[in-house]
Protein backbone atom coordinates (compact mmCIF):
# COMPACT_ATOMS: atom_id res chain seq x y z
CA UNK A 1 -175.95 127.08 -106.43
CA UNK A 2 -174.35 127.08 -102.68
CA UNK A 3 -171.01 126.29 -102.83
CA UNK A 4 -170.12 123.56 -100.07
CA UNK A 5 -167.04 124.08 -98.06
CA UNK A 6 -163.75 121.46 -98.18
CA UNK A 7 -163.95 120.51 -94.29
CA UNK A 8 -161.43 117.88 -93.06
CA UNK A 9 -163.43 116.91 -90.22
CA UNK A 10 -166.94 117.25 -91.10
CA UNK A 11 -168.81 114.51 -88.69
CA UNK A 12 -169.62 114.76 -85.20
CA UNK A 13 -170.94 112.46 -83.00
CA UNK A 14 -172.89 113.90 -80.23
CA UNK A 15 -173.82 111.64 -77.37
CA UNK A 16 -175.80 112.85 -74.21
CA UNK A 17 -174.34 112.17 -70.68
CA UNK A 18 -175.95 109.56 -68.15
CA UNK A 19 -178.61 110.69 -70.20
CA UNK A 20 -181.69 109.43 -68.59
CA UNK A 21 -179.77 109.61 -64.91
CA UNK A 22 -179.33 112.97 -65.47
CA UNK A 23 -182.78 114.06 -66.82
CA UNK A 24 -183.77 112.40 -63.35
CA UNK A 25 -180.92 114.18 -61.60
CA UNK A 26 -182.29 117.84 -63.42
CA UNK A 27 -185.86 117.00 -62.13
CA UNK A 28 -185.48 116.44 -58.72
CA UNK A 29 -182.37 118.53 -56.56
CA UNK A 30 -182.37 116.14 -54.16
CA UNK A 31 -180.68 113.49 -56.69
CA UNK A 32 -177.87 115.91 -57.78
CA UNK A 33 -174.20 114.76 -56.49
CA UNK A 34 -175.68 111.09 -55.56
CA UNK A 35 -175.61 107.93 -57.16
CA UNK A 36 -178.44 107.29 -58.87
CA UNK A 37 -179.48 104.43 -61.09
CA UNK A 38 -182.30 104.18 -63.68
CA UNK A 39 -183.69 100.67 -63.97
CA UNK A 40 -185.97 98.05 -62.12
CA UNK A 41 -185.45 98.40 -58.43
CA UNK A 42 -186.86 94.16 -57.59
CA UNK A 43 -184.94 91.05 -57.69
CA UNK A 44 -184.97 90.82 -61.24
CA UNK A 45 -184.32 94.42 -62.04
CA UNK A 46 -181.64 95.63 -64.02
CA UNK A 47 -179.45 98.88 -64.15
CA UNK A 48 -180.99 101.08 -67.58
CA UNK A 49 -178.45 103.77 -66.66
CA UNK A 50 -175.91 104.91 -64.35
CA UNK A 51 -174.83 108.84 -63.01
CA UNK A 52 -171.30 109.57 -63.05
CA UNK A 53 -171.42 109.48 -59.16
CA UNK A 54 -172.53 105.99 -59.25
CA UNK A 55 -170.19 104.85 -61.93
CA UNK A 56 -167.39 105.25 -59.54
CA UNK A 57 -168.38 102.27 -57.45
CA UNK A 58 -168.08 100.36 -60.93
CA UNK A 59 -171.94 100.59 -61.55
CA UNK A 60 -172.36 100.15 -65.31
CA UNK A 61 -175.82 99.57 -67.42
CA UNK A 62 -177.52 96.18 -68.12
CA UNK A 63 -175.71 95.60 -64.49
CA UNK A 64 -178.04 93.70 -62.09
CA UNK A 65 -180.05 96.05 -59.57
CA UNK A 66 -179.00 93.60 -56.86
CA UNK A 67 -175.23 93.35 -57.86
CA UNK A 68 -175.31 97.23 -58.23
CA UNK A 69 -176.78 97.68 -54.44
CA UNK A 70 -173.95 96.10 -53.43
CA UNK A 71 -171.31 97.95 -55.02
CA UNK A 72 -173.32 101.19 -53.16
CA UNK A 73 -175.37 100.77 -50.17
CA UNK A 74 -176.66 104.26 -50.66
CA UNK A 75 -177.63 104.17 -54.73
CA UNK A 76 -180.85 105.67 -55.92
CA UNK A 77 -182.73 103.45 -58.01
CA UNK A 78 -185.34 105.40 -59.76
CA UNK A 79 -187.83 104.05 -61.94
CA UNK A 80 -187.53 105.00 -65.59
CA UNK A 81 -189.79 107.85 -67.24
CA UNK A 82 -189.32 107.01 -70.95
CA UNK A 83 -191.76 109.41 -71.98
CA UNK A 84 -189.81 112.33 -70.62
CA UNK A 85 -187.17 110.67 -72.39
CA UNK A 86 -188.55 110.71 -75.53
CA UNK A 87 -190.11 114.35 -75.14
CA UNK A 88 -186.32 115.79 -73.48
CA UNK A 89 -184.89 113.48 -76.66
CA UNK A 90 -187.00 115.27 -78.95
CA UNK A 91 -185.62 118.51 -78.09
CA UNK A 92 -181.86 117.43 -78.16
CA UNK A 93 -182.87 116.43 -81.75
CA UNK A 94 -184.60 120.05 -82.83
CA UNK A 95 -181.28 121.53 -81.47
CA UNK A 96 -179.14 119.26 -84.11
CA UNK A 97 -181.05 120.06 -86.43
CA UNK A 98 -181.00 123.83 -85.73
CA UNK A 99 -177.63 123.36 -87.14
CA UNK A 100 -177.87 121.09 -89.88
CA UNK A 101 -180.21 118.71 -91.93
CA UNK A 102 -177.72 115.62 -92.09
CA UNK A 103 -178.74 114.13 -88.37
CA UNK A 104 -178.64 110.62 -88.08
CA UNK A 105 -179.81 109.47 -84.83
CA UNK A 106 -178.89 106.34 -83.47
CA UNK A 107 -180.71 106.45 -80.16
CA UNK A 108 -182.84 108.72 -78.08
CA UNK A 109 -179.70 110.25 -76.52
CA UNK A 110 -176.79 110.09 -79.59
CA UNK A 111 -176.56 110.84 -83.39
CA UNK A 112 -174.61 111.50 -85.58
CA UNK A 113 -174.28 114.88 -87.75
CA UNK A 114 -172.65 115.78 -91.31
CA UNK A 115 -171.73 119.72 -90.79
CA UNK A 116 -169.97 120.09 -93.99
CA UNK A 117 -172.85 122.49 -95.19
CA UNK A 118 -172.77 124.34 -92.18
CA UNK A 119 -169.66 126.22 -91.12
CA UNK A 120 -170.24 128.99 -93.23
CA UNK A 121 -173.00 129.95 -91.26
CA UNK A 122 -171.37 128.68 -88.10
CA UNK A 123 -167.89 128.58 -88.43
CA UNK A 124 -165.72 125.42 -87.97
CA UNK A 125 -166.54 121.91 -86.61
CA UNK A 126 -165.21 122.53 -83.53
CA UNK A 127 -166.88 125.38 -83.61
CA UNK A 128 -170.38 124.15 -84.22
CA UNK A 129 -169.92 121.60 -81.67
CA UNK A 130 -169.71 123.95 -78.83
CA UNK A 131 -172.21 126.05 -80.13
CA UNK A 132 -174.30 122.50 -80.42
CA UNK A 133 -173.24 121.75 -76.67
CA UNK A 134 -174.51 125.05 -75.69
CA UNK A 135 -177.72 125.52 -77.00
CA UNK A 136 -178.36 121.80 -75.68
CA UNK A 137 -177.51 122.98 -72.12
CA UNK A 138 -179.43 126.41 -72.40
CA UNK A 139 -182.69 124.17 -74.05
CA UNK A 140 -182.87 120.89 -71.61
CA UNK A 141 -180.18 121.78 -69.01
CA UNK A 142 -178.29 118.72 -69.98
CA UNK A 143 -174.73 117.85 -70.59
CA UNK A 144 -173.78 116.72 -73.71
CA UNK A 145 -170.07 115.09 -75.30
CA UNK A 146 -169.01 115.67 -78.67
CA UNK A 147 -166.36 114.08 -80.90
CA UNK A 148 -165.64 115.72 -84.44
CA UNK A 149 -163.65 113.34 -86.77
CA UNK A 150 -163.02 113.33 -90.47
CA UNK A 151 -165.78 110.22 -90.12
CA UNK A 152 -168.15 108.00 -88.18
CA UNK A 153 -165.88 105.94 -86.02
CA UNK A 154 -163.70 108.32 -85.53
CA UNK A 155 -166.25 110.54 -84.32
CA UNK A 156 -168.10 108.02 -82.28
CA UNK A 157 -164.50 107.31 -80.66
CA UNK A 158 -164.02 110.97 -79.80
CA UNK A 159 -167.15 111.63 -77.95
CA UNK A 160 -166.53 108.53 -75.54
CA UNK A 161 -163.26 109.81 -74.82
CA UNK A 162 -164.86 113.69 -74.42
CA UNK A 163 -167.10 112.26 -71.26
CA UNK A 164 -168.27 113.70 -69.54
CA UNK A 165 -169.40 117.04 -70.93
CA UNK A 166 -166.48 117.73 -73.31
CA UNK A 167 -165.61 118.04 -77.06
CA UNK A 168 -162.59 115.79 -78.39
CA UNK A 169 -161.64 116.83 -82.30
CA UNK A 170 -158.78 114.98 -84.33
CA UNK A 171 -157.44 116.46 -87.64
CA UNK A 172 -157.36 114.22 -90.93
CA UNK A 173 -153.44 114.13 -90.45
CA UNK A 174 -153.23 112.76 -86.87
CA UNK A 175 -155.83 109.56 -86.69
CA UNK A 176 -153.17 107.40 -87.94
CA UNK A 177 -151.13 108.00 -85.24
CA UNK A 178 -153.53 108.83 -82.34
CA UNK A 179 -155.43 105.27 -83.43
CA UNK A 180 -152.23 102.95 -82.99
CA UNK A 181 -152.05 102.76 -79.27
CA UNK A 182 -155.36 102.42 -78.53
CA UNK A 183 -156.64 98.95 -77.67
CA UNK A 184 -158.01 96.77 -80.17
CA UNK A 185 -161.49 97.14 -77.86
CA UNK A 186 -161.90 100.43 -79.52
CA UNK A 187 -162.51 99.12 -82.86
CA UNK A 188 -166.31 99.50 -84.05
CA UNK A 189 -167.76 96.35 -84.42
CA UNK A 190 -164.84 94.42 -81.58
CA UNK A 191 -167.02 92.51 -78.88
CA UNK A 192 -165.63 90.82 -76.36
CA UNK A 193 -165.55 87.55 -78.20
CA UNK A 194 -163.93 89.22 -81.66
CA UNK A 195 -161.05 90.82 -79.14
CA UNK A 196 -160.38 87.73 -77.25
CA UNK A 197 -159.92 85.77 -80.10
CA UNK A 198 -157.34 88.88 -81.65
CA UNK A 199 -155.76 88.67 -78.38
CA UNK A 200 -155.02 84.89 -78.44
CA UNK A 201 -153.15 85.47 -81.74
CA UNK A 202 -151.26 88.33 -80.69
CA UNK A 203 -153.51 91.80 -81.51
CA UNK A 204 -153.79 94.27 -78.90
CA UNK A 205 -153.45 97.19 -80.30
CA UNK A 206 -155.03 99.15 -83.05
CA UNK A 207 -152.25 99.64 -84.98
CA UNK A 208 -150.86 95.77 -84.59
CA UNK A 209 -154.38 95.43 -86.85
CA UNK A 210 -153.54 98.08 -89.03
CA UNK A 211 -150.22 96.91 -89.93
CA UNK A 212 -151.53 93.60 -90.04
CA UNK A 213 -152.05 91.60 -93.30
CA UNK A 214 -156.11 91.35 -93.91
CA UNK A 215 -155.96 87.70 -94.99
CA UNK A 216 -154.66 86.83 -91.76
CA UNK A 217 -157.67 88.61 -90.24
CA UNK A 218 -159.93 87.51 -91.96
CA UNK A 219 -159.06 83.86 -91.16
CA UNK A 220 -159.40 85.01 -87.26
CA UNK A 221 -162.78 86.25 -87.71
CA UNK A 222 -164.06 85.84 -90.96
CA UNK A 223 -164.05 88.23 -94.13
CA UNK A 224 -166.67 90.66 -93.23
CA UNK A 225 -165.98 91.64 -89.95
CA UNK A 226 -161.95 91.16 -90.91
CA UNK A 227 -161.72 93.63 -94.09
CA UNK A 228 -164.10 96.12 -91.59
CA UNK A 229 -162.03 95.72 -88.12
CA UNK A 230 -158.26 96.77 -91.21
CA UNK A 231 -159.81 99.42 -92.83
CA UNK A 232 -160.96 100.82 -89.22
CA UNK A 233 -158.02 100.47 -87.90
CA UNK A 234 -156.17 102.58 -90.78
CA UNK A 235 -158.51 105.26 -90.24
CA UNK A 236 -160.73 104.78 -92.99
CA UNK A 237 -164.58 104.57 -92.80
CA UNK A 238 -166.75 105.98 -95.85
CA UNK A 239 -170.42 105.26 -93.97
CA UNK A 240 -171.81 108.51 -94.86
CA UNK A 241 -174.47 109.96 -92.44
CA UNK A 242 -178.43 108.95 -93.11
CA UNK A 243 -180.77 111.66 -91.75
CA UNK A 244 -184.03 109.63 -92.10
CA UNK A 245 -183.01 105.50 -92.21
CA UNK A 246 -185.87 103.70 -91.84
CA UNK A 247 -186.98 100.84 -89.25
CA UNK A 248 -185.35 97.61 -89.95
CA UNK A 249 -187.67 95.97 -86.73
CA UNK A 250 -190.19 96.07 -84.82
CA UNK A 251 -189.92 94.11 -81.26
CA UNK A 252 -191.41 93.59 -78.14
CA UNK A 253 -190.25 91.65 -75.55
CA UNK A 254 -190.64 90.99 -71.24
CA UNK A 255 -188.31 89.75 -68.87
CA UNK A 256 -190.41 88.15 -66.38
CA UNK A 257 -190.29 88.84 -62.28
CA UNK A 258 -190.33 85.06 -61.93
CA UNK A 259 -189.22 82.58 -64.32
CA UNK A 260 -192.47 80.55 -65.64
CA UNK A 261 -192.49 77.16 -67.36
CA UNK A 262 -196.59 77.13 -67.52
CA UNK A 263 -197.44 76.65 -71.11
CA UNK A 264 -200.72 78.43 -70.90
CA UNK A 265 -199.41 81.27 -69.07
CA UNK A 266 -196.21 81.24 -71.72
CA UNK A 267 -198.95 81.54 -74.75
CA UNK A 268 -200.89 84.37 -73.39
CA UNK A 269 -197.61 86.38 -72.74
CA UNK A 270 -197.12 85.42 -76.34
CA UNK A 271 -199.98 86.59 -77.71
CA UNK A 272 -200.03 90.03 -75.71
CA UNK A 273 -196.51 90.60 -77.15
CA UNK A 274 -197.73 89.60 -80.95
CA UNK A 275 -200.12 91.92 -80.53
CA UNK A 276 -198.04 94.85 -79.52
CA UNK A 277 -196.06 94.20 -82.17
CA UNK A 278 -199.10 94.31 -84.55
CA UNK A 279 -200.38 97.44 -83.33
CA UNK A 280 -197.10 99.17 -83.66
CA UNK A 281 -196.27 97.98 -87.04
CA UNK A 282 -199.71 99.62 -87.77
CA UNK A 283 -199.05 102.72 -86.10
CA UNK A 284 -195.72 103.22 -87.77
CA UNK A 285 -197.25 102.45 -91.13
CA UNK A 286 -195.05 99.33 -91.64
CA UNK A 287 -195.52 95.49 -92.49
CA UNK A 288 -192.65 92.69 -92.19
CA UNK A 289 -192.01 89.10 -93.49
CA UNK A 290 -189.13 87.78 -90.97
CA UNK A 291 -191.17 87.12 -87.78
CA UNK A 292 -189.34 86.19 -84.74
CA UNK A 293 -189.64 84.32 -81.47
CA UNK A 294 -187.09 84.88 -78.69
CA UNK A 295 -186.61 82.53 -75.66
CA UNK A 296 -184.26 83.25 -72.68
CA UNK A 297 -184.43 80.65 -69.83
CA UNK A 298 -183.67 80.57 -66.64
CA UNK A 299 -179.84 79.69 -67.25
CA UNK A 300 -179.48 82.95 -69.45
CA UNK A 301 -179.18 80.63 -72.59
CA UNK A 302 -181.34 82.92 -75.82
CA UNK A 303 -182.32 80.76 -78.44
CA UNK A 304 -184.19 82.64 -81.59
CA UNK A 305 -186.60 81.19 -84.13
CA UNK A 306 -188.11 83.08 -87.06
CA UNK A 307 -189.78 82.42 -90.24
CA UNK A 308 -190.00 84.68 -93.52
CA UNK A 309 -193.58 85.14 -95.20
CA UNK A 310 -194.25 85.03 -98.85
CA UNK A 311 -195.59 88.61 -97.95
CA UNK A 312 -194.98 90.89 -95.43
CA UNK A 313 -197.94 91.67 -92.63
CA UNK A 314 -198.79 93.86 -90.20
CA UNK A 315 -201.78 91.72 -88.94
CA UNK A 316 -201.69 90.77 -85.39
CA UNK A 317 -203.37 87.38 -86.15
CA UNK A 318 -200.72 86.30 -89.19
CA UNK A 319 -197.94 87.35 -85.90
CA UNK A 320 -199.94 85.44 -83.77
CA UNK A 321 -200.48 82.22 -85.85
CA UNK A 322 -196.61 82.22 -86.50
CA UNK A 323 -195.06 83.06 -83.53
CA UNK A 324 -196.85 80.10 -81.61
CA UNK A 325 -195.51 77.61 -84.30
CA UNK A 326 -192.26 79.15 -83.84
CA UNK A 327 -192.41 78.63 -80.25
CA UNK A 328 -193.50 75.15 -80.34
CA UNK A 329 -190.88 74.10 -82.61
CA UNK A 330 -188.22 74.62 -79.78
CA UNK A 331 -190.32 71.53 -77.85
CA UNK A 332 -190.13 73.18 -74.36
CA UNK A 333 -191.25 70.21 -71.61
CA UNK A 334 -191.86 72.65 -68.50
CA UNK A 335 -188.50 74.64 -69.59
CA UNK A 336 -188.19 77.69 -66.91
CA UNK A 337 -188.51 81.07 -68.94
CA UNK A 338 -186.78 84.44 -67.93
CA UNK A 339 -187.57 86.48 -70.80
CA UNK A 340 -190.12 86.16 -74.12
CA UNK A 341 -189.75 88.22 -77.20
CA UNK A 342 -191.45 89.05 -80.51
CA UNK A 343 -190.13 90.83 -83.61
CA UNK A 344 -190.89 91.70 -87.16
CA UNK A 345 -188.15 92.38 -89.75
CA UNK A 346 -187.82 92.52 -93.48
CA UNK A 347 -190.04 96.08 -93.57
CA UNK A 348 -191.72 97.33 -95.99
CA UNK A 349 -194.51 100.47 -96.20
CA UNK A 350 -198.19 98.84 -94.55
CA UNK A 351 -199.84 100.18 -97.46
CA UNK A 352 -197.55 98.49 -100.46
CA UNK A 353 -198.30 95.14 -98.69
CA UNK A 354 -202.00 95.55 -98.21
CA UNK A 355 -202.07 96.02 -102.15
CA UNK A 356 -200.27 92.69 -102.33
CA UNK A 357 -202.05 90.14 -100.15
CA UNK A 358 -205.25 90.21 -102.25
CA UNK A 359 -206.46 86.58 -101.06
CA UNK A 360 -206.60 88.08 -97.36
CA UNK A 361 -209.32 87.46 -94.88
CA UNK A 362 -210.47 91.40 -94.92
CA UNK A 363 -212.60 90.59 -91.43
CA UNK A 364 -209.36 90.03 -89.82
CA UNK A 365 -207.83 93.75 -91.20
CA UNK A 366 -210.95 95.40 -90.06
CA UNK A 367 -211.41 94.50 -86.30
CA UNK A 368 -207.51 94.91 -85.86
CA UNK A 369 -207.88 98.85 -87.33
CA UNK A 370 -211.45 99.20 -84.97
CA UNK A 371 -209.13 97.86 -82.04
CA UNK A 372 -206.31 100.16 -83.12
CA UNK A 373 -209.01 103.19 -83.03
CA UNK A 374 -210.88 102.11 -79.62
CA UNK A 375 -207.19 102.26 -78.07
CA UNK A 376 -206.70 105.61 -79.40
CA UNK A 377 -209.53 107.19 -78.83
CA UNK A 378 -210.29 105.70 -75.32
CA UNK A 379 -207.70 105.91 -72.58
CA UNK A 380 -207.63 102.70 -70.98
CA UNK A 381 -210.32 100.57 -72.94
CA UNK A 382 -208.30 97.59 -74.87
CA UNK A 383 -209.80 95.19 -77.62
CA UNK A 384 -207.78 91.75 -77.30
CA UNK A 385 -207.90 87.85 -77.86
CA UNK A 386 -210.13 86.32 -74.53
CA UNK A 387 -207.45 85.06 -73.69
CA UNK A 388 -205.50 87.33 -72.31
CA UNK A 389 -208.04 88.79 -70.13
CA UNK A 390 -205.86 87.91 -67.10
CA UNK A 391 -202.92 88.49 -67.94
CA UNK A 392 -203.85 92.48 -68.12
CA UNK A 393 -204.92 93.53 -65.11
CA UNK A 394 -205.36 97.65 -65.58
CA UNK A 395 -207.01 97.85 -68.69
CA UNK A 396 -210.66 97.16 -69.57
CA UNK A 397 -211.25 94.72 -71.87
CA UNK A 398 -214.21 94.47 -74.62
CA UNK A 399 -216.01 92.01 -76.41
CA UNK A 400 -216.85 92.37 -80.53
CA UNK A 401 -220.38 93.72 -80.02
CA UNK A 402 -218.76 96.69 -77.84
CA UNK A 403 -216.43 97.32 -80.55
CA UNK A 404 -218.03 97.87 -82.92
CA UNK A 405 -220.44 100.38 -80.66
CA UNK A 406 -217.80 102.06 -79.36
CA UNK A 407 -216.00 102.79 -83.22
CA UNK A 408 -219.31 104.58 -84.17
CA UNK A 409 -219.86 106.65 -81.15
């Protein structure tokens, strides 16, 4: 049996830099040194990521393209690549996991890792995070932070403060201390609304929280977060890492170029997203209950509706059905729309719920998988509801009869 190691500080967080600026940056010289900005370059676009040189004008992601071109006359806007994201992110992954088993990831371009079970075959934490940092470079050519804490948020803390392209370690015996004059910002789980109501009675600081009594916190902003925001703030945090947590959603959603208050145009953007939600529930082997509408108009206001099923689904045509009663339910007269989203929670495996939903129309099921298959097997032929025949303008489009031919060719 392999003995495991005592480590103090067995949990790194390893977070890539700029990370899709700079995998634009390594493709093309000419974008080295500048300012360069991943996003949507029109009136509505909006800043996906930011290169170091750029964040010195104050340029910051989910920042406005527009506001952002003003900040620097001379940005880059580039349009993003996310399947060179994914493929580069796949990589950074097989490099974690060169080193240990216990990744987590949280994104394409962070994760966290459990080394414990690792450092005698690599040495120390710190150690295995520069080796991690290194190999990472040597593989994608890509920078990469580290932080190595005795847990998660002290780990995740570290590798913000490591950027860019450093490691940032902190030994079981000095979080205590290092934590107390850090803003109360820092805190995991502290938004801007949770710190501004701290600050009104008096918190600033992480260790004013720490040495705070948790009944007085938890009347600021309620037990949960409260009890979570004290025991951060003394350094504790027992999350362990979860190499393989499973989806808990599957969404898609569209932030229009122009707001639109046209019902009929509202309902086929509707349906096209139900039915990318449908096919990627399917594809990920997944069915939900808790389906979702989300509404942003033009004001910025969001307002969400969803509704749980007796049994979960991955069946476009359940998605579709619900989502438009969820949507009519907000009683929109003409309302301008910026943005329209669709999501599935409440997961479950796609097979397991197939066994349960015996009373299901199986016609449904089977032209769904023969549109899942056409897709697959025939680069840019779509099977879809008439009507949404123009909303898609670069795909062609089917009727049942070709279907069908097309699944037994």
């Amino acid at each position: 049996m392999t003995q495991v190691v005592e480590v103090g500080e067995p949990i790194l967080h390893a977070d890539m830099d700029a990370f899709y600026a700079s995998v634009e940056q390594r493709d093309d010289p000419e974008l080295r040194g500048r300012p360069v900005v991943v996003g949507g370059a029109g009136s509505r676009g909006v800043v996906a990521a930011a290169s170091y040189e750029a964040r010195t004008f104050g340029i910051h992601s989910a920042m406005p393209s527009v506001r952002a071109r003003r900040l620097c006359p001379d940005l880059v806007v580039v349009a993003p690549r996310f399947d060179v994201y994914r493929e580069v992110s796949a990589e950074v992954m097989s490099v974690f996991r060169s080193f240990t088993p216990l990744v987590e990831p949280l994104s394409l371009d962070e994760a966290f890792l459990d080394v414990r079970g690792a450092v005698r075959l690599f040495g120390p934490p710190v150690t295995i995070a520069e080796g991690i940092r290194a190999r990472v470079r040597e593989t994608t050519g890509l920078p990469c932070s580290i932080g190595v804490g005795p847990n998660k948020f002290v780990a995740k803390l570290l590798s913000g403060k490591a950027k860019p392209d450093g490691v940032r370690v902190l030994r079981v015996d000095e979080v205590a201390a290092a934590l107390r004059p850090l803003p109360v910002s820092d805190l995991w789980g502290a938004g801007p609304r949770t710190v501004e109501r701290l600050t009104d009675y008096g918190f600033r600081t992480i260790g004013q929280i720490a040495d705070a009594d948790r009944r007085t916190l938890t009347r600021i902003v309620g037990d949960a977060l409260g009890g979570q925001l004290h025991r951060l703030a003394t350094g504790v945090d027992d999350r362990g890492v979860t190499p393989h947590e499973p989806a808990k959603s599957v969404s898609a959603e569209e932030t229009f170029a122009e707001d639109l208050d046209d019902p009929d145009v509202l309902d086929r953007h509707l349906l096209r997203l139900a039915e990318k939600v449908g096919r990627r529930l399917r594809a990920s082997g997944h069915a939900g209950r808790t389906i979702s509408c989300k509404v942003r108009f033009a004001s910025f206001e969001t307002v969400t509706r969803s509704a749980t099923l007796a049994q979960p689904t991955d069946r476009t045509h359940d998605l579709v059905d619900v989502v438009r009663d969820l949507y009519a339910s907000l009683r929109l007269e003409r309302a301008r729309v910026r943005l329209l989203g669709v999501g599935v929670s409440n997961l479950t495996e796609g097979d397991a719920a197939r066994q349960l939903a015996l009373d299901v129309d199986q016609r449904w099921e089977d032209v769904e998988r023969v549109a899942d298959r056409v897709a697959e097997r025939f680069d840019g032929v779509g099977v879809s509801y008439a009507a949404l025949l123009d909303v898609s303008d670069q795909t062609s489009w089917y009727s049942g009869d070709d279907v069908r031919r097309l699944a037994q060719d």
